[in-house]
C-alpha atoms as a PDB file:
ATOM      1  CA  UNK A   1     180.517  -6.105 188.992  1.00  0.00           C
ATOM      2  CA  UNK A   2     178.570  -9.422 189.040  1.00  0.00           C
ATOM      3  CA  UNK A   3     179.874 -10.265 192.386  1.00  0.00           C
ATOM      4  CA  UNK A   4     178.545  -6.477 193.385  1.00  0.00           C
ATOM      5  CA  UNK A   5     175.162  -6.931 191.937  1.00  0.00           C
ATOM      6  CA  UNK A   6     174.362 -10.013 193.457  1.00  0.00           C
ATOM      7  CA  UNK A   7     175.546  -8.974 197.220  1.00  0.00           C
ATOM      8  CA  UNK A   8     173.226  -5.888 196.646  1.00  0.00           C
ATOM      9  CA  UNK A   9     170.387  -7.920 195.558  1.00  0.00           C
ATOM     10  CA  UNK A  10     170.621 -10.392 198.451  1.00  0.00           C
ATOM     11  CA  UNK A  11     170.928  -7.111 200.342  1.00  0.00           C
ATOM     12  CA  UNK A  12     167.591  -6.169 199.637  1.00  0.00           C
ATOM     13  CA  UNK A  13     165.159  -8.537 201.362  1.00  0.00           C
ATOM     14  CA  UNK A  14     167.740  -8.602 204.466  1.00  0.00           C
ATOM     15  CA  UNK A  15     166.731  -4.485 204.716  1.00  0.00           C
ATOM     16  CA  UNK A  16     163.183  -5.274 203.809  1.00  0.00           C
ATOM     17  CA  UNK A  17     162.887  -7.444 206.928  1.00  0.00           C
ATOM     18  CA  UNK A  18     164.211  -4.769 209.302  1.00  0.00           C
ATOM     19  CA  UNK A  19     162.187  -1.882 208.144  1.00  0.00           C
ATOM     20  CA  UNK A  20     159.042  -3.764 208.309  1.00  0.00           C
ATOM     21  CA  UNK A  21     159.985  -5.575 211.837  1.00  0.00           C
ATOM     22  CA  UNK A  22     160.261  -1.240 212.871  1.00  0.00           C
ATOM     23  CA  UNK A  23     157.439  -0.138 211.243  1.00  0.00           C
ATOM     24  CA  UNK A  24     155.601  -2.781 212.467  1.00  0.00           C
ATOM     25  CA  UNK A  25     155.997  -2.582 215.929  1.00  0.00           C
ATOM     26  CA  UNK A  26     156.006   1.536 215.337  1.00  0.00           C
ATOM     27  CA  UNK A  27     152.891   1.639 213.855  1.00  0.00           C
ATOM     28  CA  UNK A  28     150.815  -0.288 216.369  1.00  0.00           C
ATOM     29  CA  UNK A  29     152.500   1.734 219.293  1.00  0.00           C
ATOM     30  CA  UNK A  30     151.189   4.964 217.779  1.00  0.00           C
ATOM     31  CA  UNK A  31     148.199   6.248 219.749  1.00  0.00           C
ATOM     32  CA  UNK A  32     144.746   5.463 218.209  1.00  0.00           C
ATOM     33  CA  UNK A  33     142.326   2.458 217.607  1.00  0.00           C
ATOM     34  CA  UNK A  34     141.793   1.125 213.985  1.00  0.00           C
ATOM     35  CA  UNK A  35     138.666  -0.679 215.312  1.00  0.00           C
ATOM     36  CA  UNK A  36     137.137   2.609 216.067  1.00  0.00           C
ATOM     37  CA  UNK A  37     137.841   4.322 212.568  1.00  0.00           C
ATOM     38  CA  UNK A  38     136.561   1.095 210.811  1.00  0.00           C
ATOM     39  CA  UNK A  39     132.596   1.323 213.178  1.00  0.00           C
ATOM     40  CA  UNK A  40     132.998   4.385 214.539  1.00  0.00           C
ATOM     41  CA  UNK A  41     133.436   5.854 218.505  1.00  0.00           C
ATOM     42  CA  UNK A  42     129.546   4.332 219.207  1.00  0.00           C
ATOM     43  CA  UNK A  43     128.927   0.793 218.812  1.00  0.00           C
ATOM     44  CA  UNK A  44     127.955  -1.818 220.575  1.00  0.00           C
ATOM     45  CA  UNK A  45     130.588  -4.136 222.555  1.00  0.00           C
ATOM     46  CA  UNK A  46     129.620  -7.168 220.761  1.00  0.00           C
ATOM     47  CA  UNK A  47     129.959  -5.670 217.172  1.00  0.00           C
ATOM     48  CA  UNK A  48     133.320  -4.294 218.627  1.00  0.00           C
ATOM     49  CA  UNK A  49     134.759  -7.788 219.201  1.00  0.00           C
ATOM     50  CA  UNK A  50     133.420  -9.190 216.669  1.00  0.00           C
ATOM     51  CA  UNK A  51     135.728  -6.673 214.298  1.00  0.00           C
ATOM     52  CA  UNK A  52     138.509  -7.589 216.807  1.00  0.00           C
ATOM     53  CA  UNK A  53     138.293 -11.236 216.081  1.00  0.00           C
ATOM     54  CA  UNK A  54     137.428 -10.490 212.204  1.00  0.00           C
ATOM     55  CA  UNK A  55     141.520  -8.941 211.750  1.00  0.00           C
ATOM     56  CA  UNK A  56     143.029 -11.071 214.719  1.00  0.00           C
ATOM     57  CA  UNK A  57     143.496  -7.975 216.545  1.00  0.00           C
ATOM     58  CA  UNK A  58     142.936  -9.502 220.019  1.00  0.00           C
ATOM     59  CA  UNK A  59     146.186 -11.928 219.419  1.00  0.00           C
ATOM     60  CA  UNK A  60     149.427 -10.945 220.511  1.00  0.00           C
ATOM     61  CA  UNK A  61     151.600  -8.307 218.834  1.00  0.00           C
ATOM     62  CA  UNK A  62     154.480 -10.635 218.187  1.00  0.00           C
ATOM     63  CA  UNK A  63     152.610 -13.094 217.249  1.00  0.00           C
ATOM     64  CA  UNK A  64     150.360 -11.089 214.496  1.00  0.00           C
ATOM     65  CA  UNK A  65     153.813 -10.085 213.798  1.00  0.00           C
ATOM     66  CA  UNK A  66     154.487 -13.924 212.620  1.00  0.00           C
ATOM     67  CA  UNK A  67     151.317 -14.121 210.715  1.00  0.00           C
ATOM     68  CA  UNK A  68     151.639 -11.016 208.886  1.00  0.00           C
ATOM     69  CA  UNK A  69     155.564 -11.619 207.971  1.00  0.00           C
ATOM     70  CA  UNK A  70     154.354 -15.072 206.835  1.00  0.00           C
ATOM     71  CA  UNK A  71     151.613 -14.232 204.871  1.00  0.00           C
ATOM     72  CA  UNK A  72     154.284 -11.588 202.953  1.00  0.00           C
ATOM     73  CA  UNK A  73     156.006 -15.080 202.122  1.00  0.00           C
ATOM     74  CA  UNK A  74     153.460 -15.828 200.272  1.00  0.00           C
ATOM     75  CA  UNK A  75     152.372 -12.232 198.582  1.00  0.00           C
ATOM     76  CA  UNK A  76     149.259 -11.943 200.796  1.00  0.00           C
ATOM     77  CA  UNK A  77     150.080  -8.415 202.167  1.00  0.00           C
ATOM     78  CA  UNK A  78     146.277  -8.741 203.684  1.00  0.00           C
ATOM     79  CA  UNK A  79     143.065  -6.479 203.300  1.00  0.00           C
ATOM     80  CA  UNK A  80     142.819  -2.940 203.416  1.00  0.00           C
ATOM     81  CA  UNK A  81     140.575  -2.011 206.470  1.00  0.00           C
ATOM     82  CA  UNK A  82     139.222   1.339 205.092  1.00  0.00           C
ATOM     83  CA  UNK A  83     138.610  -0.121 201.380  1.00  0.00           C
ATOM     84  CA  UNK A  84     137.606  -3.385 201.854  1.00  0.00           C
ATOM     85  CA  UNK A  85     139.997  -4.685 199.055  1.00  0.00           C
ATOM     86  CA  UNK A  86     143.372  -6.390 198.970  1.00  0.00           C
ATOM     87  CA  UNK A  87     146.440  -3.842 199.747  1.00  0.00           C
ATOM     88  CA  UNK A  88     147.813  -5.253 196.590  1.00  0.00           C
ATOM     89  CA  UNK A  89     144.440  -4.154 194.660  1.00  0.00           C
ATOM     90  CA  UNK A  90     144.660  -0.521 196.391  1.00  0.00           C
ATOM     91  CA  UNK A  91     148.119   0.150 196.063  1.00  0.00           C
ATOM     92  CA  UNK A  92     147.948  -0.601 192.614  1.00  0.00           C
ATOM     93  CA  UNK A  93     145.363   1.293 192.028  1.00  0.00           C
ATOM     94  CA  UNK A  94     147.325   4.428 193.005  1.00  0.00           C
ATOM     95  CA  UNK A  95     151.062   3.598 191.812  1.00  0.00           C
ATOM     96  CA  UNK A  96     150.455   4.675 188.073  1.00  0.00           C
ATOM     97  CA  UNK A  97     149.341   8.373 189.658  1.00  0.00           C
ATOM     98  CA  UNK A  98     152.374   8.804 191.339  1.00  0.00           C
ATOM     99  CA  UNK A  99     154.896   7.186 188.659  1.00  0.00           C
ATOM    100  CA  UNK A 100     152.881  10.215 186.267  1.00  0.00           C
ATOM    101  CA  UNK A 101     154.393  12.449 188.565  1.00  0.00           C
ATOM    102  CA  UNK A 102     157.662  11.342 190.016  1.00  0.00           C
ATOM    103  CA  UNK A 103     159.083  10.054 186.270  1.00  0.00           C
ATOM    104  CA  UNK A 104     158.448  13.250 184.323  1.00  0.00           C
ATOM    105  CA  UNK A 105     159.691  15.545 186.773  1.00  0.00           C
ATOM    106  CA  UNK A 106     162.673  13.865 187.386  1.00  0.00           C
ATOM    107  CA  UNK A 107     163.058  13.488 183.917  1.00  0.00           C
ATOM    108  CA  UNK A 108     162.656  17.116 182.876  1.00  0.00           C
ATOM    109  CA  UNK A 109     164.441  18.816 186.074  1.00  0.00           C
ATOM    110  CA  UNK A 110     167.237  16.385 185.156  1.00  0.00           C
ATOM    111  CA  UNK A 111     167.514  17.203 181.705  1.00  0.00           C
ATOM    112  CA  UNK A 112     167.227  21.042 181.909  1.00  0.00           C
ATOM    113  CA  UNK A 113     168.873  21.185 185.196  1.00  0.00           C
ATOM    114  CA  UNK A 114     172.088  19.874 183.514  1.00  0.00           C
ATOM    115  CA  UNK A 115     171.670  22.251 180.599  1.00  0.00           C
ATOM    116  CA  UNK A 116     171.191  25.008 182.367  1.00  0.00           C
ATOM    117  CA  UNK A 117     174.028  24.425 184.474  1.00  0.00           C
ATOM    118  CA  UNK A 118     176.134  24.011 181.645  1.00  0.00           C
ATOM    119  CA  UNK A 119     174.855  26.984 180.160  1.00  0.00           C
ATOM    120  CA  UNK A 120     175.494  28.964 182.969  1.00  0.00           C
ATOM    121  CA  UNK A 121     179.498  27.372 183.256  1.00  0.00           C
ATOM    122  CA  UNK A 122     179.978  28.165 179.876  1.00  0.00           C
ATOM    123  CA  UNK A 123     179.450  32.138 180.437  1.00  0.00           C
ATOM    124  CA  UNK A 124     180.552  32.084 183.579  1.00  0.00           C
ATOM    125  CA  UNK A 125     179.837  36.003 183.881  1.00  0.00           C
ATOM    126  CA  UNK A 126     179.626  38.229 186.994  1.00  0.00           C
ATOM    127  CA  UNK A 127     176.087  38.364 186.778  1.00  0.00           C
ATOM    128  CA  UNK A 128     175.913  34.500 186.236  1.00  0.00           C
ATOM    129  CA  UNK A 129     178.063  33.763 189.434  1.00  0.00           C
ATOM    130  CA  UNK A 130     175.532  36.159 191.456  1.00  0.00           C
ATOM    131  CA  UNK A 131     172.203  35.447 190.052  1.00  0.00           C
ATOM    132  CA  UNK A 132     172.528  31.716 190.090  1.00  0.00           C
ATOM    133  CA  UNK A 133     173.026  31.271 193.767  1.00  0.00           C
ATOM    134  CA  UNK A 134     171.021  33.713 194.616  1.00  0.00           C
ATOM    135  CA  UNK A 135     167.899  32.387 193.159  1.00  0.00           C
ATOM    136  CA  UNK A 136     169.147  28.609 193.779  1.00  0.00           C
ATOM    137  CA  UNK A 137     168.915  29.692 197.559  1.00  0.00           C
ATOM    138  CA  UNK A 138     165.689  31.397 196.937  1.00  0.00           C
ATOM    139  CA  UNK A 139     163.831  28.366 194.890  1.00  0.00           C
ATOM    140  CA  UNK A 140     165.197  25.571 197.201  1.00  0.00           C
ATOM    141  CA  UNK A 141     163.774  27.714 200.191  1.00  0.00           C
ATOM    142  CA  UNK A 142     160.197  27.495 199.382  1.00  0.00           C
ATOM    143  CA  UNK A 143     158.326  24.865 200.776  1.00  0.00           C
ATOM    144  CA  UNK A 144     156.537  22.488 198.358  1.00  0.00           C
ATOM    145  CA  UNK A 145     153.115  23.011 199.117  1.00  0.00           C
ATOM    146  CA  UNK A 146     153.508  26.688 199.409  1.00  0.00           C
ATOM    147  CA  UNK A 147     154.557  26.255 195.433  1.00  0.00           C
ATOM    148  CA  UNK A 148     151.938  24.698 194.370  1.00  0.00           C
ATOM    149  CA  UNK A 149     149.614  26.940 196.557  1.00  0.00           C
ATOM    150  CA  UNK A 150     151.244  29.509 194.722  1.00  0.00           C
ATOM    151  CA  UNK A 151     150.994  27.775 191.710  1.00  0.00           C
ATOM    152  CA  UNK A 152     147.355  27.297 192.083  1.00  0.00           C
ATOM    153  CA  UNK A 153     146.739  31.171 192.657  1.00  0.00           C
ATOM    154  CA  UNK A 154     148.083  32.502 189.504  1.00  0.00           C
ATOM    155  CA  UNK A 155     147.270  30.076 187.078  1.00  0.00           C
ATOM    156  CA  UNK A 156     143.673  28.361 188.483  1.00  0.00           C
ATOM    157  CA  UNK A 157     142.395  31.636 190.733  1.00  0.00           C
ATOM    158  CA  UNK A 158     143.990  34.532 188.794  1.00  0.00           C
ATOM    159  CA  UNK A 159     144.185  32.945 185.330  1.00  0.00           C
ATOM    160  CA  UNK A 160     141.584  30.427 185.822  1.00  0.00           C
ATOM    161  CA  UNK A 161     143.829  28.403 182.914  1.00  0.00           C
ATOM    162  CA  UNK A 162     144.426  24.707 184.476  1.00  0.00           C
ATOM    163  CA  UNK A 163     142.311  23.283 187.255  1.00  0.00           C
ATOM    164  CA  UNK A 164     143.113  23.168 190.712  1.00  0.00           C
ATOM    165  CA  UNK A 165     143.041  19.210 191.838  1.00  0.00           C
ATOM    166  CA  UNK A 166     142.340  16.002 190.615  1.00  0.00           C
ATOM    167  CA  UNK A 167     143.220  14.033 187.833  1.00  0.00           C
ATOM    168  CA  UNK A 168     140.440  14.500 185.793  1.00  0.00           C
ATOM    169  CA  UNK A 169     137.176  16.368 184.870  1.00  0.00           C
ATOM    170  CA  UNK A 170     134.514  15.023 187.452  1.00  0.00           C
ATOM    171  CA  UNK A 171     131.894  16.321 185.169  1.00  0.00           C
ATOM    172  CA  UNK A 172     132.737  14.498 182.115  1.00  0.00           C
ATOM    173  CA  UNK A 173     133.715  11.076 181.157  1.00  0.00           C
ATOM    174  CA  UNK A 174     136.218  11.692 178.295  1.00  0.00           C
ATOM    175  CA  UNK A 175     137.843   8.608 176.121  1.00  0.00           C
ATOM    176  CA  UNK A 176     140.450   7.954 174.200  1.00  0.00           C
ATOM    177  CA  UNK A 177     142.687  10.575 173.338  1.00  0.00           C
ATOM    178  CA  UNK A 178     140.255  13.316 175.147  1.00  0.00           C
ATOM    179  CA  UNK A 179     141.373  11.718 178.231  1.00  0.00           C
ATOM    180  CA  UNK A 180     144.201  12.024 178.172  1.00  0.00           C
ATOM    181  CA  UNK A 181     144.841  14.846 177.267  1.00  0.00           C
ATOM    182  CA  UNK A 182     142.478  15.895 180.816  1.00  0.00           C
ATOM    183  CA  UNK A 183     144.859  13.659 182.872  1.00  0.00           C
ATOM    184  CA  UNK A 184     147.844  15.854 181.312  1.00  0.00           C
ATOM    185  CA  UNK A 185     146.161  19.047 181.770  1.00  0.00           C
ATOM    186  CA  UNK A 186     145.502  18.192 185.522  1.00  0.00           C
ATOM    187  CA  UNK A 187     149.243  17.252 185.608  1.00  0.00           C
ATOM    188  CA  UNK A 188     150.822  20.349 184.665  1.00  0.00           C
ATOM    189  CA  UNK A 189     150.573  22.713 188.004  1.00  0.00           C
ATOM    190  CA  UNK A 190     151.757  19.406 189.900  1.00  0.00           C
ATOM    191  CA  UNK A 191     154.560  18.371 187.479  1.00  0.00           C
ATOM    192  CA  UNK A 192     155.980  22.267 187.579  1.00  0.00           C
ATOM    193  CA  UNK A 193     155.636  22.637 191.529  1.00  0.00           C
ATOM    194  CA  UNK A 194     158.081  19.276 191.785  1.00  0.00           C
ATOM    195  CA  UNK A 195     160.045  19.902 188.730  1.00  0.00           C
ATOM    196  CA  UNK A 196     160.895  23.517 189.655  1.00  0.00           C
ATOM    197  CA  UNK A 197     161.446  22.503 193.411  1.00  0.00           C
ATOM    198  CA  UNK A 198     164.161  20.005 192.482  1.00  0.00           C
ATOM    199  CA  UNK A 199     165.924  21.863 189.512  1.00  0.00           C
ATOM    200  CA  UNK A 200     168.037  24.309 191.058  1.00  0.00           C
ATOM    201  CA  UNK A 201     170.019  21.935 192.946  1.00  0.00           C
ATOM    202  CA  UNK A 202     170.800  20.102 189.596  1.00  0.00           C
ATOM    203  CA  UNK A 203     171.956  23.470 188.222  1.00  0.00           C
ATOM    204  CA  UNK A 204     174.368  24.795 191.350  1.00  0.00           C
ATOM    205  CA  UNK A 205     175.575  21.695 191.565  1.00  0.00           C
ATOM    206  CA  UNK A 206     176.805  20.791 187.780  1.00  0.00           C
ATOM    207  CA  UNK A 207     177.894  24.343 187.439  1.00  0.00           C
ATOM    208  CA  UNK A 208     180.160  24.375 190.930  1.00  0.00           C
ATOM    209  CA  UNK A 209     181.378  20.780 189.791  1.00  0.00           C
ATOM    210  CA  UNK A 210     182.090  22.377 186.005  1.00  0.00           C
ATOM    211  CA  UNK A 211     183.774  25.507 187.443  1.00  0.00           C
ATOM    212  CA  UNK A 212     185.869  23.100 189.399  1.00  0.00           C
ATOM    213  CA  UNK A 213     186.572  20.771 186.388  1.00  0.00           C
ATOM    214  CA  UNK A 214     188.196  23.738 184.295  1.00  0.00           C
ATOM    215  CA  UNK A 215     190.332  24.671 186.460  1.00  0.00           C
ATOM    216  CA  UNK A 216     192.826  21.659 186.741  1.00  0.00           C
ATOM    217  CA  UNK A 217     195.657  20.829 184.147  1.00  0.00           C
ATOM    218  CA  UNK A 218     194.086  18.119 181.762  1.00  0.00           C
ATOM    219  CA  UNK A 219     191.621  21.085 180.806  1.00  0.00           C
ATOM    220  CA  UNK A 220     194.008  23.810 179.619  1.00  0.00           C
ATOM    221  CA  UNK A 221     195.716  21.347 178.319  1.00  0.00           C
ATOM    222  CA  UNK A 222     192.517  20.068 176.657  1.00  0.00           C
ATOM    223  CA  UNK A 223     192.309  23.728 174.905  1.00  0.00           C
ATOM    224  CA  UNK A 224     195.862  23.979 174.229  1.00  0.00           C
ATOM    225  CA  UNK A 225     195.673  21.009 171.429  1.00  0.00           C
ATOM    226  CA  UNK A 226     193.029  22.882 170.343  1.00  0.00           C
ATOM    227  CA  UNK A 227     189.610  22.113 171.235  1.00  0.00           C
ATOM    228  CA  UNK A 228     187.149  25.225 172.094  1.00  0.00           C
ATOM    229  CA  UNK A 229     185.968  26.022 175.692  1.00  0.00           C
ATOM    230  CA  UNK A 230     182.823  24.144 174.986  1.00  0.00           C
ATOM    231  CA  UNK A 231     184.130  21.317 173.456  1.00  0.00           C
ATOM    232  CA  UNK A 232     186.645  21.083 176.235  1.00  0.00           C
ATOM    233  CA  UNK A 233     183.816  21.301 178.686  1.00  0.00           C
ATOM    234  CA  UNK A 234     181.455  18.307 176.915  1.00  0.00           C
ATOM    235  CA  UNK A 235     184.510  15.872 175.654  1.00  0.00           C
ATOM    236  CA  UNK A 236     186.422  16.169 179.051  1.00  0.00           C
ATOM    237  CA  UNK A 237     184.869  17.704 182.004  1.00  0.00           C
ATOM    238  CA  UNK A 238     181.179  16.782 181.858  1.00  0.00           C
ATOM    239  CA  UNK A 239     182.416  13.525 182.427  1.00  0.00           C
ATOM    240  CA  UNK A 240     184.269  14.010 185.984  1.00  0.00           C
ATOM    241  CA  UNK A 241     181.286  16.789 186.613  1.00  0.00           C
ATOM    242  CA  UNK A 242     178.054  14.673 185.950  1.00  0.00           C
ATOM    243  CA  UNK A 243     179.064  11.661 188.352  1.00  0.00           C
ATOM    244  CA  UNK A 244     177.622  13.872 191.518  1.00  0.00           C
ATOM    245  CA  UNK A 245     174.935  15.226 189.635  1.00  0.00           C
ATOM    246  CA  UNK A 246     173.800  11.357 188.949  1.00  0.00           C
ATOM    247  CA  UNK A 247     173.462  10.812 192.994  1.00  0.00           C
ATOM    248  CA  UNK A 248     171.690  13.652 193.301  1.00  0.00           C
ATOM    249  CA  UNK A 249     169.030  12.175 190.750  1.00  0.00           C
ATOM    250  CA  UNK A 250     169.049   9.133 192.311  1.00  0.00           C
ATOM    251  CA  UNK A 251     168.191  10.597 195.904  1.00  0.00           C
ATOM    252  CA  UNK A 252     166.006  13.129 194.646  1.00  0.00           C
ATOM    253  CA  UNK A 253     164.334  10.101 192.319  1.00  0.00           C
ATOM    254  CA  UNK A 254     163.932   8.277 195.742  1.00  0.00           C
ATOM    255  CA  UNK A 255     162.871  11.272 198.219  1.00  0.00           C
ATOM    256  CA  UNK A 256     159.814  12.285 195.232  1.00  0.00           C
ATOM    257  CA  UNK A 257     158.798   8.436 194.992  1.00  0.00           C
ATOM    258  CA  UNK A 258     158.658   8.941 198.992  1.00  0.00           C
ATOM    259  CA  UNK A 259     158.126  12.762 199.424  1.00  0.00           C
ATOM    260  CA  UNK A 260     155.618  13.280 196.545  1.00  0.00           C
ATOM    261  CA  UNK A 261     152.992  13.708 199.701  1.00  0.00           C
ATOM    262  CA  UNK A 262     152.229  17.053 200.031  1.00  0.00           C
ATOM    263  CA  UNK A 263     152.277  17.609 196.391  1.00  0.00           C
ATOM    264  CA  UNK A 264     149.714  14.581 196.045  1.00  0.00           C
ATOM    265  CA  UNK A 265     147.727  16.449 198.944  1.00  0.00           C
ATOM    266  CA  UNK A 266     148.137  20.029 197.785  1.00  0.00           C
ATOM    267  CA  UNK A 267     146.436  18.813 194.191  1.00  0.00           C
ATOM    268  CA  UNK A 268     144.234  16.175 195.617  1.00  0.00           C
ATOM    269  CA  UNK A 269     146.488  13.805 193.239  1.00  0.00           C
ATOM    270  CA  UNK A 270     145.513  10.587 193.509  1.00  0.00           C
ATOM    271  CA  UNK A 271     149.013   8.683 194.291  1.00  0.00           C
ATOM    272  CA  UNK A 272     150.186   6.596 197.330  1.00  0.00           C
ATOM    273  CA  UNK A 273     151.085   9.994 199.004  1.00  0.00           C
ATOM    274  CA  UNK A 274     147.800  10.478 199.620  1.00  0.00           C
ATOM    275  CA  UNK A 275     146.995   7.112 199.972  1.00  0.00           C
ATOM    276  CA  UNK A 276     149.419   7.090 202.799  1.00  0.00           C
ATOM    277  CA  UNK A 277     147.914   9.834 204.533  1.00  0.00           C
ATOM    278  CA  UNK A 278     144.731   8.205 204.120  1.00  0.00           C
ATOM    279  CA  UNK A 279     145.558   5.164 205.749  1.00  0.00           C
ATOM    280  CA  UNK A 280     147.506   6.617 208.333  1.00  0.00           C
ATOM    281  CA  UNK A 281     144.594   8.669 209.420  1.00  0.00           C
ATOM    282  CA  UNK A 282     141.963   6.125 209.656  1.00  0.00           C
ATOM    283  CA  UNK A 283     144.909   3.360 210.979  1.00  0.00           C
ATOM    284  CA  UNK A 284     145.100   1.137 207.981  1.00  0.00           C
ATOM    285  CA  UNK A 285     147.454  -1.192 209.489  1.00  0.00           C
ATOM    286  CA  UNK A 286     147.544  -3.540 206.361  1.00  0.00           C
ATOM    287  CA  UNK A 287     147.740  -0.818 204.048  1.00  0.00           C
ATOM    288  CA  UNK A 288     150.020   1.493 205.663  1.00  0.00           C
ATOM    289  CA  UNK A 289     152.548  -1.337 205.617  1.00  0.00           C
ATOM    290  CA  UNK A 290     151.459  -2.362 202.251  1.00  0.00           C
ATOM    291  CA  UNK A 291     153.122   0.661 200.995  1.00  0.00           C
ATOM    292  CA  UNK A 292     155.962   0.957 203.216  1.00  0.00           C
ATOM    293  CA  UNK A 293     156.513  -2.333 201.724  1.00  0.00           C
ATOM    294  CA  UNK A 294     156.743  -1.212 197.959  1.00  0.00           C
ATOM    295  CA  UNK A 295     157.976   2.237 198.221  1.00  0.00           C
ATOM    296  CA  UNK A 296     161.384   0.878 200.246  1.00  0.00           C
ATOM    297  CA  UNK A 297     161.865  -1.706 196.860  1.00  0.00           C
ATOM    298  CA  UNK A 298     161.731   1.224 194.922  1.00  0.00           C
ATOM    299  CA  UNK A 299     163.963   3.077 196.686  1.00  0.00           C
ATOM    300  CA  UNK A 300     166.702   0.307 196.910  1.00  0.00           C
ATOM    301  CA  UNK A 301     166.290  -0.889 193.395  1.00  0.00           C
ATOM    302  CA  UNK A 302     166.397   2.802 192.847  1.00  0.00           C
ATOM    303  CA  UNK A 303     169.790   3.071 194.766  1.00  0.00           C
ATOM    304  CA  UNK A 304     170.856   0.441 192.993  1.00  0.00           C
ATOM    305  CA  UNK A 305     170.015   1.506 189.250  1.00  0.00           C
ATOM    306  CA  UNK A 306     172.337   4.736 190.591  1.00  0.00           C
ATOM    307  CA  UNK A 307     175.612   2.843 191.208  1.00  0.00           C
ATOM    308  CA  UNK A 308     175.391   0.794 187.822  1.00  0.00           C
ATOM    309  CA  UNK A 309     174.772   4.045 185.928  1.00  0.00           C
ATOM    310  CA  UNK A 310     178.084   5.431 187.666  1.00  0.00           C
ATOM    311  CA  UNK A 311     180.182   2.328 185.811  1.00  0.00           C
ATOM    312  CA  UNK A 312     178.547   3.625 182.563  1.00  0.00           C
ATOM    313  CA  UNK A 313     179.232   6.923 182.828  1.00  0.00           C
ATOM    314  CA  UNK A 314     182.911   6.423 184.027  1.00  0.00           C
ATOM    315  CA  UNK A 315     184.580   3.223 183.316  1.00  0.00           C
ATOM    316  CA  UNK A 316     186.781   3.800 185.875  1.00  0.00           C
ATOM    317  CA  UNK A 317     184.665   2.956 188.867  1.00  0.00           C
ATOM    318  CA  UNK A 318     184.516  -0.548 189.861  1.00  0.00           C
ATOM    319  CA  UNK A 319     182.795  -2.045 193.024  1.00  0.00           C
ATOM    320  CA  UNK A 320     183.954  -4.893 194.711  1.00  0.00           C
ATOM    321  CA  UNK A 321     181.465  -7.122 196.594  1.00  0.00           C
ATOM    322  CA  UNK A 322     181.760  -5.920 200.211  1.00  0.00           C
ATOM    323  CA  UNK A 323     180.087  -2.963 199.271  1.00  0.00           C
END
């Protein structure tokens, strides 16, 4: 295990490297001109190469290549071209947003994903095995912003109950606990649109993995000593069950950190999702990079967290250092 961890962390800035050396190059060979969104289409030739000079835009690719990769060395990720700040500073800023979001809904899909999928192994009725698929393919069809447009209609438009963006009043300046309770008002309609977009895979799945599970010897043997169907289910087929269920987490954890964009955009949510599309459309080079940057250590540390959770759900499971 310690010979595991230690390949995967050395792992980490190896893949770091390459997916900044693409995005890089990717992101400068995308049509449009970063000086123009920072002074506009009309200005003068001298101001323009004055902003040139001002981000060392008139060097070589490869060789602001070098200077940005060294400057990562050293945690200077640069200056945001839109905000005028460090990308550090701006990222920041919008990283607590989007862990409000992600966390919870993993959190709660998770947790009532598996119950319900027990739940619905447990009965294991006629109706059960037709319903369940049947709105697990419906649900899982619906786009994400189309859900929280949705969402938006019947409870802000129709009901006029929670408010349609943001992440708190405009008009007033709450404190303390007034606060936040207005930051987890905003959240609800964008907590429910991701948690009810990723919870019917966590049900399907633990209930086709549980139907399996009872099927094979150890668990009529399991009720022959005794035990109830529901005990037999929790003390020895969870177990085998769960392990898929925990890489589906782990993936959806990483796709939300990544794909909470048009949620962020559908509510106006202040996270890095929009932040990204922010910086993207006014070519943020610094910034768009910047967040490249953090969001690929999340995902790998993310990736990582998965595989040790696997040894502590089933002993059994070892990794050896290649991998």
């Amino acid at each position: 295990m310690i010979n595991f961890l230690i390949a995967r962390i050395f792992q980490i800035p190896i893949s770091l490297v390459i997916i900044l050396c693409i995005t890089f190059f990717l992101i400068h060979a995308a049509p449009g001109d970063p000086v123009a969104s920072l002074a506009g289409d009309f200005v003068t030739a001298e101001y323009r190469d004055l902003i040139i000079k001002h981000y060392e835009l008139d060097k070589p690719l490869p060789i602001q290549a070098l200077i940005y990769f060294k400057n990562i060395i050293t945690g200077d990720f640069g200056n945001s071209y839109y905000f005028k700040d460090s990308v550090l500073n701006v990222i920041g800023s919008r990283i607590i947003p989007t862990l409000l979001l992600v966390i919870p809904s993993v959190v709660i899909s998770s947790s009532l994903g598996i119950y319900l999928g027990f739940l619905s192994a447990r009965s294991n009725s006629v109706s059960s095995r037709i319903s369940l698929p049947v709105s697990t393919i419906v649900i899982t069809s619906i786009p994400t912003f189309w859900l929280g447009y949705l969402l938006i209609f019947i409870f802000s438009i129709q009901l006029n109950i929670f408010p349609i963006n943001g992440i708190t009043n405009a008009r007033y300046s709450y404190e303390g606990l007034y606060y936040y309770a207005d930051v987890a008002f905003h959240l609800f309609l964008p907590l429910l649109t991701m948690v009810l977009s990723q919870l019917a895979q966590v049900i399907l799945l633990l209930r086709l993995k549980l139907m399996y599970e009872i099927r094979l010897p150890y668990f009529i043997t399991a009720k022959a000593k005794g035990l109830s169907y529901e005990e037999a289910i929790v003390s020895h087929s969870l177990q085998n069950a769960i392990l898929p269920v925990i890489t589906v987490i782990g993936n959806r954890f990483s796709f939300l950190i990544t794909g909470s964009i048009l949620t962020e955009t559908v509510f106006a949510w202040p996270g890095l999702g929009r932040l990204m599309i922010q910086a993207i459309e006014v070519r943020d080079y610094p910034l768009v990079l910047g967040i490249l940057f953090i969001l690929s250590v999340i995902v790998m540390v993310l990736n990582l967290l998965t595989d040790l959770v696997y040894t502590m759900v089933d002993p059994r499971i070892t990794f050896k250092s290649h991998g």
